[in-house]
C-alpha atoms as a PDB file:
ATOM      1  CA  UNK A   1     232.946 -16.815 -39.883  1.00  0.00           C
ATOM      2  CA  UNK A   2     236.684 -17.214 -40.657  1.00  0.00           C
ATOM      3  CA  UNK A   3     236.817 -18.367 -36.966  1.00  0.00           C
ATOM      4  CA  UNK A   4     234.923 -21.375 -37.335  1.00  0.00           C
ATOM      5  CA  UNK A   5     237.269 -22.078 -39.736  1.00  0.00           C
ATOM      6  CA  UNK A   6     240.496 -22.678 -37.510  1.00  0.00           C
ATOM      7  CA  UNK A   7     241.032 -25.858 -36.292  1.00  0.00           C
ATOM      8  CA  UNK A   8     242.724 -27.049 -33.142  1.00  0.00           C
ATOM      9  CA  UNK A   9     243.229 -30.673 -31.606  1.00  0.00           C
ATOM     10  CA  UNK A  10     241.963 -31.428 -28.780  1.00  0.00           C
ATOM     11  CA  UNK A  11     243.850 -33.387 -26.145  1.00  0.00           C
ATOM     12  CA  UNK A  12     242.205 -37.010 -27.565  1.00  0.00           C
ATOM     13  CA  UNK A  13     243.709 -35.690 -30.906  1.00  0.00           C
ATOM     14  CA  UNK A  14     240.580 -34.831 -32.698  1.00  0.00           C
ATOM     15  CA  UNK A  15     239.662 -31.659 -34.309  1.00  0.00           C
ATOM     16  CA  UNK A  16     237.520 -28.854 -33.623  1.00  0.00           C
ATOM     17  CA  UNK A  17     237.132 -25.314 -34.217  1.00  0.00           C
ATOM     18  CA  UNK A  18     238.201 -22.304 -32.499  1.00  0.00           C
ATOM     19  CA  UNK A  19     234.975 -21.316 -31.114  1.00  0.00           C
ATOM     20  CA  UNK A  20     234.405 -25.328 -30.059  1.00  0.00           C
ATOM     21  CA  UNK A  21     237.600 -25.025 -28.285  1.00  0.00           C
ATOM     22  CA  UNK A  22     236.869 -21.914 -26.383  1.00  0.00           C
ATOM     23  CA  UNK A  23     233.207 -23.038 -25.461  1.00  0.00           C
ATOM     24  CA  UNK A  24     235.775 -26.026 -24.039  1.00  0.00           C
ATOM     25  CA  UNK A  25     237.986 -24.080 -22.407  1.00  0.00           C
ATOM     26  CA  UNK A  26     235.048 -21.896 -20.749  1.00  0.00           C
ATOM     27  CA  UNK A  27     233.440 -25.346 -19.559  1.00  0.00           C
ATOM     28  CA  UNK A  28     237.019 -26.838 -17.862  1.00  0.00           C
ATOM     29  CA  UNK A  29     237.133 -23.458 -16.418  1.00  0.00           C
ATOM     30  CA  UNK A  30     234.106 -24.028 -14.710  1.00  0.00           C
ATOM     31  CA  UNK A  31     233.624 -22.781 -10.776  1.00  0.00           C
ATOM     32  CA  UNK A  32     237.155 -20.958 -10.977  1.00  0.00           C
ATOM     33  CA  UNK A  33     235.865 -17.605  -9.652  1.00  0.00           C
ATOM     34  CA  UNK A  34     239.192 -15.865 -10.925  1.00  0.00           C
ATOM     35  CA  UNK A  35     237.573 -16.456 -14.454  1.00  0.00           C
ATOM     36  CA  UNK A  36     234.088 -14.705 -13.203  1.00  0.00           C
ATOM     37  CA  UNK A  37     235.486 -11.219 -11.867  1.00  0.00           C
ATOM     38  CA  UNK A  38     234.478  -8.015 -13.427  1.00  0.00           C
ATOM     39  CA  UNK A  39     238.448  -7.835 -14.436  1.00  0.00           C
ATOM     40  CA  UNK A  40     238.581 -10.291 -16.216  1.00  0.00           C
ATOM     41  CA  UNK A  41     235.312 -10.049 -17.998  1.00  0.00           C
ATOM     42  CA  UNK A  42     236.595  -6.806 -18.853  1.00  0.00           C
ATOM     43  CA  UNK A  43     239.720  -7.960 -19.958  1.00  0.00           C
ATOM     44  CA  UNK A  44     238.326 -10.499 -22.217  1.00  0.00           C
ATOM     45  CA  UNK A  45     235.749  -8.078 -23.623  1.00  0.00           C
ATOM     46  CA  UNK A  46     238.318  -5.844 -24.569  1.00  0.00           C
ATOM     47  CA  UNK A  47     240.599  -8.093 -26.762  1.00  0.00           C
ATOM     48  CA  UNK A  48     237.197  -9.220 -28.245  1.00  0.00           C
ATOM     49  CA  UNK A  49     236.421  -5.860 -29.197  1.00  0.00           C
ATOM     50  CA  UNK A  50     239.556  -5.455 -30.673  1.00  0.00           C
ATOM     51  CA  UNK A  51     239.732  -8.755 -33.119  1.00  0.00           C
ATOM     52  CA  UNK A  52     241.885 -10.649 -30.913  1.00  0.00           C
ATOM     53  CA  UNK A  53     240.806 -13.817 -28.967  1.00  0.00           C
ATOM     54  CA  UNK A  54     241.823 -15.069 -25.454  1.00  0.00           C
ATOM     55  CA  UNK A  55     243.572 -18.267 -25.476  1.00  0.00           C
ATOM     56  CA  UNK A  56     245.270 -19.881 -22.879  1.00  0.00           C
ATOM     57  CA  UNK A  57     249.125 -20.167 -23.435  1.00  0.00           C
ATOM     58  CA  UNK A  58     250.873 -20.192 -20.337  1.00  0.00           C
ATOM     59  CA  UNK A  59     249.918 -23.970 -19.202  1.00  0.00           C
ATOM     60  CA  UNK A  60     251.410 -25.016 -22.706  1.00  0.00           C
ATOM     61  CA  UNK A  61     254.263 -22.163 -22.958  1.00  0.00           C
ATOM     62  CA  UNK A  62     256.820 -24.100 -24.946  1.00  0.00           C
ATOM     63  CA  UNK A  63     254.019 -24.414 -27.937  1.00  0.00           C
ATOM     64  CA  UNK A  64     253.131 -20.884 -27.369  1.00  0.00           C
ATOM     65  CA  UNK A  65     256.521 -19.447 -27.645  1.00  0.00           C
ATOM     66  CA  UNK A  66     258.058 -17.077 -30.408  1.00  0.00           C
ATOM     67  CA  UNK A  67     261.625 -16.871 -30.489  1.00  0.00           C
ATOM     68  CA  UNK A  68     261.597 -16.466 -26.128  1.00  0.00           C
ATOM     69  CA  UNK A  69     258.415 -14.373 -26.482  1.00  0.00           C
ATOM     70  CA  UNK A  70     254.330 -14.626 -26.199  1.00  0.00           C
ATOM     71  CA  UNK A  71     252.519 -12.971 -28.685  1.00  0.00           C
ATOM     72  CA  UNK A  72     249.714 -12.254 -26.129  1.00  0.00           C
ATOM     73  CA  UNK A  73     249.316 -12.551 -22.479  1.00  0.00           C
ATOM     74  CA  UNK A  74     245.654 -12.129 -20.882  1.00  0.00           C
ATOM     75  CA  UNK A  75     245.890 -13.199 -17.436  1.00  0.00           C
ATOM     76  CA  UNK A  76     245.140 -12.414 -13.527  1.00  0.00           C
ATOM     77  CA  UNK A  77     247.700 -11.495 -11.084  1.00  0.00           C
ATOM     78  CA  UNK A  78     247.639 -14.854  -8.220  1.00  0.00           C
ATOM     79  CA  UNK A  79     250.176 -13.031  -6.523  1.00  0.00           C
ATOM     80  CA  UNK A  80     251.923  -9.969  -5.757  1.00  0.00           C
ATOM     81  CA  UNK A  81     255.178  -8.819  -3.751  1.00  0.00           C
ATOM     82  CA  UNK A  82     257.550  -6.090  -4.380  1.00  0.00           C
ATOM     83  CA  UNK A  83     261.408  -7.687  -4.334  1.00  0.00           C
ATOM     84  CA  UNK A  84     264.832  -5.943  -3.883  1.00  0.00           C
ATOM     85  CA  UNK A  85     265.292  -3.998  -6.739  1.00  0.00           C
ATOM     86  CA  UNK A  86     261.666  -2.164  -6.435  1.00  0.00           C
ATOM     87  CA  UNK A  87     260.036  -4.826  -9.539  1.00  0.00           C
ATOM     88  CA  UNK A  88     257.126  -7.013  -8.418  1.00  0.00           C
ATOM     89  CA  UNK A  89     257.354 -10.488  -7.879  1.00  0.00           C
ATOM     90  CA  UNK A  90     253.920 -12.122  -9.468  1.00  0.00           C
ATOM     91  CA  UNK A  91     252.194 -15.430  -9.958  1.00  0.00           C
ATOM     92  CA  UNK A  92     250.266 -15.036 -13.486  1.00  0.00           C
ATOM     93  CA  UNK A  93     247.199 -17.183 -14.152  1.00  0.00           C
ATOM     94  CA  UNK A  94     245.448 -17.559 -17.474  1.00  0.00           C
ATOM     95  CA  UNK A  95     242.568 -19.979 -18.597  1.00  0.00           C
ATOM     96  CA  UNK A  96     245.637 -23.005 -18.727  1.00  0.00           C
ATOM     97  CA  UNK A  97     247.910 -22.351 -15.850  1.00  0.00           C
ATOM     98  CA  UNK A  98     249.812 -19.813 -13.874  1.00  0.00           C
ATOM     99  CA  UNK A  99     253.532 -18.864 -14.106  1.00  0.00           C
ATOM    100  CA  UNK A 100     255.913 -16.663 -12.193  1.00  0.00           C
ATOM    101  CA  UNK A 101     256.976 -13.920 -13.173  1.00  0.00           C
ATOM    102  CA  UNK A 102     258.465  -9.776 -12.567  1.00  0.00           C
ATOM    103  CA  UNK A 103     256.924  -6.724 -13.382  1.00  0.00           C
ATOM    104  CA  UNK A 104     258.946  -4.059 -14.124  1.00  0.00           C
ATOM    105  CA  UNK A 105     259.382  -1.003 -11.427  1.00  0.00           C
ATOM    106  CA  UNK A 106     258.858   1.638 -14.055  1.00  0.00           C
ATOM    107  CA  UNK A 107     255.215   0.159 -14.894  1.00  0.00           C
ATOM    108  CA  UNK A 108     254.315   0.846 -11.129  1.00  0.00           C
ATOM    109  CA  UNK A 109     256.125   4.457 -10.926  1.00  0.00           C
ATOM    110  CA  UNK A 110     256.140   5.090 -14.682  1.00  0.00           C
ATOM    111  CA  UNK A 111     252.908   3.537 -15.790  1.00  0.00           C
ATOM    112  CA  UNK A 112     250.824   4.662 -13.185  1.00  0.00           C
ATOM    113  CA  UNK A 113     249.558   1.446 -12.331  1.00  0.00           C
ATOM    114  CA  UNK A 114     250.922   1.953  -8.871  1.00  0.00           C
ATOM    115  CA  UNK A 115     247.352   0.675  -7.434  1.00  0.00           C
ATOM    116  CA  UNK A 116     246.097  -1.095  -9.849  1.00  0.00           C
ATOM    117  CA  UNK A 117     248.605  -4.223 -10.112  1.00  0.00           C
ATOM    118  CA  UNK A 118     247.179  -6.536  -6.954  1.00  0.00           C
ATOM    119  CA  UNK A 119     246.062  -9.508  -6.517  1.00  0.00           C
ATOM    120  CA  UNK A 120     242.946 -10.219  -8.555  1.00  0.00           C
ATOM    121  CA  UNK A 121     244.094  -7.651 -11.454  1.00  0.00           C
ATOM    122  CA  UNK A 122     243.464  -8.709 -14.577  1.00  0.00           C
ATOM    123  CA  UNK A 123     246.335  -7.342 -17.113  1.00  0.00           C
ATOM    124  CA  UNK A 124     246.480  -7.744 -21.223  1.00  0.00           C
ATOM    125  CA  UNK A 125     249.950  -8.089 -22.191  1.00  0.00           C
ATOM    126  CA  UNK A 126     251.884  -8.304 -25.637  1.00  0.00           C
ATOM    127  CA  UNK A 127     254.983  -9.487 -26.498  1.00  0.00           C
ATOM    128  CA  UNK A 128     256.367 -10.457 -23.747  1.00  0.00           C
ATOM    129  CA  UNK A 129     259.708 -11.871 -23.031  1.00  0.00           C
ATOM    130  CA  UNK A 130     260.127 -15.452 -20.864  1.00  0.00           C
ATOM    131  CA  UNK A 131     262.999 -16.608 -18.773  1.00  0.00           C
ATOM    132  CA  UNK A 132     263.906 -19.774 -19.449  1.00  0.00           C
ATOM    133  CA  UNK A 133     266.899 -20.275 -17.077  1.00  0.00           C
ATOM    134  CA  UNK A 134     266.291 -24.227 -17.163  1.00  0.00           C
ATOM    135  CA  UNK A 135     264.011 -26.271 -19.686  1.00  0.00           C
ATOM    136  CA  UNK A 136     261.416 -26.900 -17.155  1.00  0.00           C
ATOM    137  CA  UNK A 137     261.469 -23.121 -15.712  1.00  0.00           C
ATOM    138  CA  UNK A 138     259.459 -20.364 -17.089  1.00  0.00           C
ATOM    139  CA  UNK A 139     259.283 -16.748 -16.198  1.00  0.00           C
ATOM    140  CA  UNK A 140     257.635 -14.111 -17.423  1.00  0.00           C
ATOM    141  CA  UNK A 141     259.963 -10.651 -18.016  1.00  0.00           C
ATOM    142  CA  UNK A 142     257.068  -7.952 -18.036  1.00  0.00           C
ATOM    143  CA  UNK A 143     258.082  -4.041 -18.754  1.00  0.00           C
ATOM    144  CA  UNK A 144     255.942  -0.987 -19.523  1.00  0.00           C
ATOM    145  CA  UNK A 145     255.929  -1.335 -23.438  1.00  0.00           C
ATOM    146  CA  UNK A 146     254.606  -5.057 -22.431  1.00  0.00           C
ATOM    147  CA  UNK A 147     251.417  -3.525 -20.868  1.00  0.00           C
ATOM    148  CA  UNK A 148     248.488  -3.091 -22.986  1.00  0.00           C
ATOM    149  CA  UNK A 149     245.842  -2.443 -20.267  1.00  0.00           C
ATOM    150  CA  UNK A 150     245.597  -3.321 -16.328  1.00  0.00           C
ATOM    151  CA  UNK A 151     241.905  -3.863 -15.235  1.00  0.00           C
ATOM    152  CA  UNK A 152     242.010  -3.106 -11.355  1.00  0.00           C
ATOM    153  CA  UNK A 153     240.639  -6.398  -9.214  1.00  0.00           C
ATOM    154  CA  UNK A 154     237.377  -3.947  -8.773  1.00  0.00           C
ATOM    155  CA  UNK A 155     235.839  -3.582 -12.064  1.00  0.00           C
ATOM    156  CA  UNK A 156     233.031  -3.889 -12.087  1.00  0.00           C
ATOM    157  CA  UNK A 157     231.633  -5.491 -15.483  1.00  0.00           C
ATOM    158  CA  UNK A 158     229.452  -3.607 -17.617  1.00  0.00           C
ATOM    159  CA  UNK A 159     230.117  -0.358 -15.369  1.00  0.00           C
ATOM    160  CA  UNK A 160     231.311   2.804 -17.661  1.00  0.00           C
ATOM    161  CA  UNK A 161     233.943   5.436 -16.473  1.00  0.00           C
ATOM    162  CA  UNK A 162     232.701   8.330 -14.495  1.00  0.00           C
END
């Protein structure tokens, strides 16, 4: 019920509540399959289930930030290529935009996520540091204490482990 009682403008300026703003959100969304995968159903279903709520923040990432960081990060890896120094070089996409970004090598040989970061992984992060080498240029900085959970490109929603 608190929920209801949040209120965010909408891009005409008027207000409406959080849930009103998601049901939005879902709607502009629309045919994007990225939004429709078992990932990221998953992923969504799992900050649900624990309080939180998935907003979009990296379309809008100079509202979003907090001191250099986002709070939360639910989004779907666009793109994925290991660089020089063994990190991943990504393209992040959430429901309002995609950024670039670098994951870490010790989440892949540390974290065990070694093949489950691809393309079409959805991946809950928090707290996460941005590069802001010019005002117009955003990156995201993502390490293993950044990673909250990695749902592989082939969940399947709805399916338990085992």
């Amino acid at each position: 019920m608190l929920k209801e009682k949040v209120f965010i403008l909408d891009s005409d300026g008027a207000l409406m509540s959080t849930q009103e703003y998601m049901q939005k959100v879902v709607e502009d969304v629309g045919e994007d399959d990225d939004f429709k995968s078992g990932a990221w159903v998953s992923a969504t279903n799992y900050v649900t289930a624990t309080g939180g709520t998935v907003t979009g923040c990296l379309g809008d990432i100079d509202n979003n930030l907090k001191k250099g960081k986002l709070d939360q990060v639910v989004a779907i890896v666009k793109s994925c290529s290991p660089n020089a120094l063994d990190d991943l070089t990504v393209i992040m996409k959430d429901l309002s935009g995609t950024i670039p970004g670098s994951i870490h090598y010790k989440v892949i040989s540390e974290g065990g996520y070694e093949n489950d970061i691809t393309v079409g992984a959805a991946m809950i992060l928090a707290n996460v540091s941005v590069f802001t080498p010019k005002p117009s240029k955003h990156y995201l900085n993502i390490t293993k204490r950044n990673v909250v959970e990695v749902f592989r490109k082939d969940t399947v929603f709805g399916s338990g482990s085992g």
